[in-house]
Protein backbone atom coordinates (compact mmCIF):
# COMPACT_ATOMS: atom_id res chain seq x y z
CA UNK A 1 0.00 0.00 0.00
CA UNK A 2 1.11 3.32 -0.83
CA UNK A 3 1.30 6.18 1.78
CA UNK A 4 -0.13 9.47 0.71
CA UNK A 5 2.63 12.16 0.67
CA UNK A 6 1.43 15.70 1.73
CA UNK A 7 1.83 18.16 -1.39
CA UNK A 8 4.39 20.65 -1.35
CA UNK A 9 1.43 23.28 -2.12
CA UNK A 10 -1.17 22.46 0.67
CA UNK A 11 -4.11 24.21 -1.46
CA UNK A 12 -5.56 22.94 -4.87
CA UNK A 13 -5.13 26.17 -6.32
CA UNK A 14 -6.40 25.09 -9.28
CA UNK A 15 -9.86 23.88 -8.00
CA UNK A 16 -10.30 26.69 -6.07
CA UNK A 17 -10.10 29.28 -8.90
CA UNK A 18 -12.51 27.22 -10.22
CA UNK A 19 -14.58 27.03 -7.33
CA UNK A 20 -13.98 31.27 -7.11
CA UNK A 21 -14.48 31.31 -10.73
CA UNK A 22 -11.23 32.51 -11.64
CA UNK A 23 -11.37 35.36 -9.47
CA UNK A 24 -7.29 35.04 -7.73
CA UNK A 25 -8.14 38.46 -5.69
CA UNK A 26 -11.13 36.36 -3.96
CA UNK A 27 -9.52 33.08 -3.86
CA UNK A 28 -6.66 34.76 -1.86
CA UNK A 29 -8.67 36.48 0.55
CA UNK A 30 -10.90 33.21 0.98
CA UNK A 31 -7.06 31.48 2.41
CA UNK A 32 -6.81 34.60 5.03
CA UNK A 33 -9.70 34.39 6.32
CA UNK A 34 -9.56 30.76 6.59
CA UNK A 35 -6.01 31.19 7.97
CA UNK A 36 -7.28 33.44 10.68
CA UNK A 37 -10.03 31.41 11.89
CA UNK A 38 -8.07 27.95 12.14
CA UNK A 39 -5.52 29.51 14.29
CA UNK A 40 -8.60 30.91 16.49
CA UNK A 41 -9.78 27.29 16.63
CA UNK A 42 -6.58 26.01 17.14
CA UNK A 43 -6.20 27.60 20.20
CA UNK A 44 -9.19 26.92 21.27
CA UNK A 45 -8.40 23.00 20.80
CA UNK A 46 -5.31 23.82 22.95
CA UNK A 47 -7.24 25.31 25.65
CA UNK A 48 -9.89 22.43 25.07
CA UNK A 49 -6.90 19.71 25.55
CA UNK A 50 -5.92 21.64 28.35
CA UNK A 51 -9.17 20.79 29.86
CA UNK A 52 -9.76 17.01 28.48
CA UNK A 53 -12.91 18.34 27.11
CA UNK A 54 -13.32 16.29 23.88
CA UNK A 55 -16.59 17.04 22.67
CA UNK A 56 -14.78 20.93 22.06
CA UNK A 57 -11.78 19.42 20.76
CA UNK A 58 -14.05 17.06 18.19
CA UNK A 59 -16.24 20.34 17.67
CA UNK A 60 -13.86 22.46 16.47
CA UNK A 61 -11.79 19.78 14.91
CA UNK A 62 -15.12 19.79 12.78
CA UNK A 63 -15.07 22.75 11.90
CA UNK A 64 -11.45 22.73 10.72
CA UNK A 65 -12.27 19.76 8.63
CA UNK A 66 -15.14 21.72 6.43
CA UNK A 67 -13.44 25.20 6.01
CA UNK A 68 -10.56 22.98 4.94
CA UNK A 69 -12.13 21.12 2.38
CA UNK A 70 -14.15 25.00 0.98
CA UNK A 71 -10.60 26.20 0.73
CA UNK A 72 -9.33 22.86 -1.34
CA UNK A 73 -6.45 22.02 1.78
CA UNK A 74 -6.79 18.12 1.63
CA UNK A 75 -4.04 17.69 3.89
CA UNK A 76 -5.25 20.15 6.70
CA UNK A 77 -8.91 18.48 6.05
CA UNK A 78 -7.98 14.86 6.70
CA UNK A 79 -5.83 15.49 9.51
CA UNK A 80 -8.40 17.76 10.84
CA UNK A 81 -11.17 14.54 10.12
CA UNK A 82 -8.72 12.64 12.20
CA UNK A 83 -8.55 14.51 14.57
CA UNK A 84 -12.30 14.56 15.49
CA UNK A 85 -12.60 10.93 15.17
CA UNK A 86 -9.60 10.29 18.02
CA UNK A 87 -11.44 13.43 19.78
CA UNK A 88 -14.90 11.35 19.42
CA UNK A 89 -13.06 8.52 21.03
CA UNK A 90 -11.68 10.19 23.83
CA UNK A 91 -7.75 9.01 23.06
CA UNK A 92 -5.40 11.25 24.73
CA UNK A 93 -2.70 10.26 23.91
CA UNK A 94 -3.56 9.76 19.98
CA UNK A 95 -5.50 12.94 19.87
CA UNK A 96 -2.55 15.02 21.12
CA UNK A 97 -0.28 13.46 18.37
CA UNK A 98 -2.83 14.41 16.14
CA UNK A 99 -3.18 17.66 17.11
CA UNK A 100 0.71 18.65 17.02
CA UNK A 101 0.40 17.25 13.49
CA UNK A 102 -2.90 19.45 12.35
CA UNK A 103 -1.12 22.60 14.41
CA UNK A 104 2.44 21.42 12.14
CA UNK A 105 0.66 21.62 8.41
CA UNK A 106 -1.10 25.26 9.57
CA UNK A 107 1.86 26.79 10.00
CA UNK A 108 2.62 25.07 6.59
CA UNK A 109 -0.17 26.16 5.21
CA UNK A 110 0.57 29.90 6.69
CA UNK A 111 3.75 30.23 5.20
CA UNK A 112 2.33 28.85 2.17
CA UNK A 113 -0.35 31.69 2.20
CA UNK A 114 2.11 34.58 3.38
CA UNK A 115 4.17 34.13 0.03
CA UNK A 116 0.74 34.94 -2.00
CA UNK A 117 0.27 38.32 -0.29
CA UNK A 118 1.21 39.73 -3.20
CA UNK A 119 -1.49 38.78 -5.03
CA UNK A 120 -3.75 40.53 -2.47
């Protein structure tokens, strides 16, 4: 079985022009906003592991998951997915692996972002 390697690019620019219909100015400001909101919930998922409170964690995991997959950032979106699952379950352990890994491809996927702020 083959292991899915994370792309270099962690948005499918190309399907979201097409899902902003080819406006870049839009698409660009869609990954900011986006950008600004996941960090929001991904300190709220700190705070929430903080707590053990797993239905927040899973909630906000969530929520992660479906802005990801709007924006086209497969990678964020499945290890946001797995996250809520291992949050649903109540794993500790697994879900704070998980979450080092979803907090590791944002700040991927910010540095990603920050070299398009040109096209802003």
């Amino acid at each position: 079985m083959t292991s899915k390697k994370r792309n270099p690019n962690p948005v499918d620019h190309e399907k979201l022009l097409e899902d902003c219909e080819d406006e870049q100015a839009f698409a660009v400001r869609c990954l900011h906003l986006f950008a600004r909101n996941a960090q929001a919930d991904i300190n709220g998922i700190a705070a929430a592991l903080d707590r053990n409170d797993f239905p927040e964690v899973a909630r906000l995991a969530h929520r992660i998951k479906g802005a990801s997959a709007s924006i086209r950032a497969e990678f964020l979106r499945q290890q946001a997915s797995r996250l809520e699952q291992l949050a649903a379950d109540e794993e500790p352990a697994a879900t704070g692996d998980c979450f080092d890994r979803l907090r590791t491809e944002l700040e991927h996927f910010n540095r990603y972002i920050a070299s398009l702020s040109l096209l802003d």
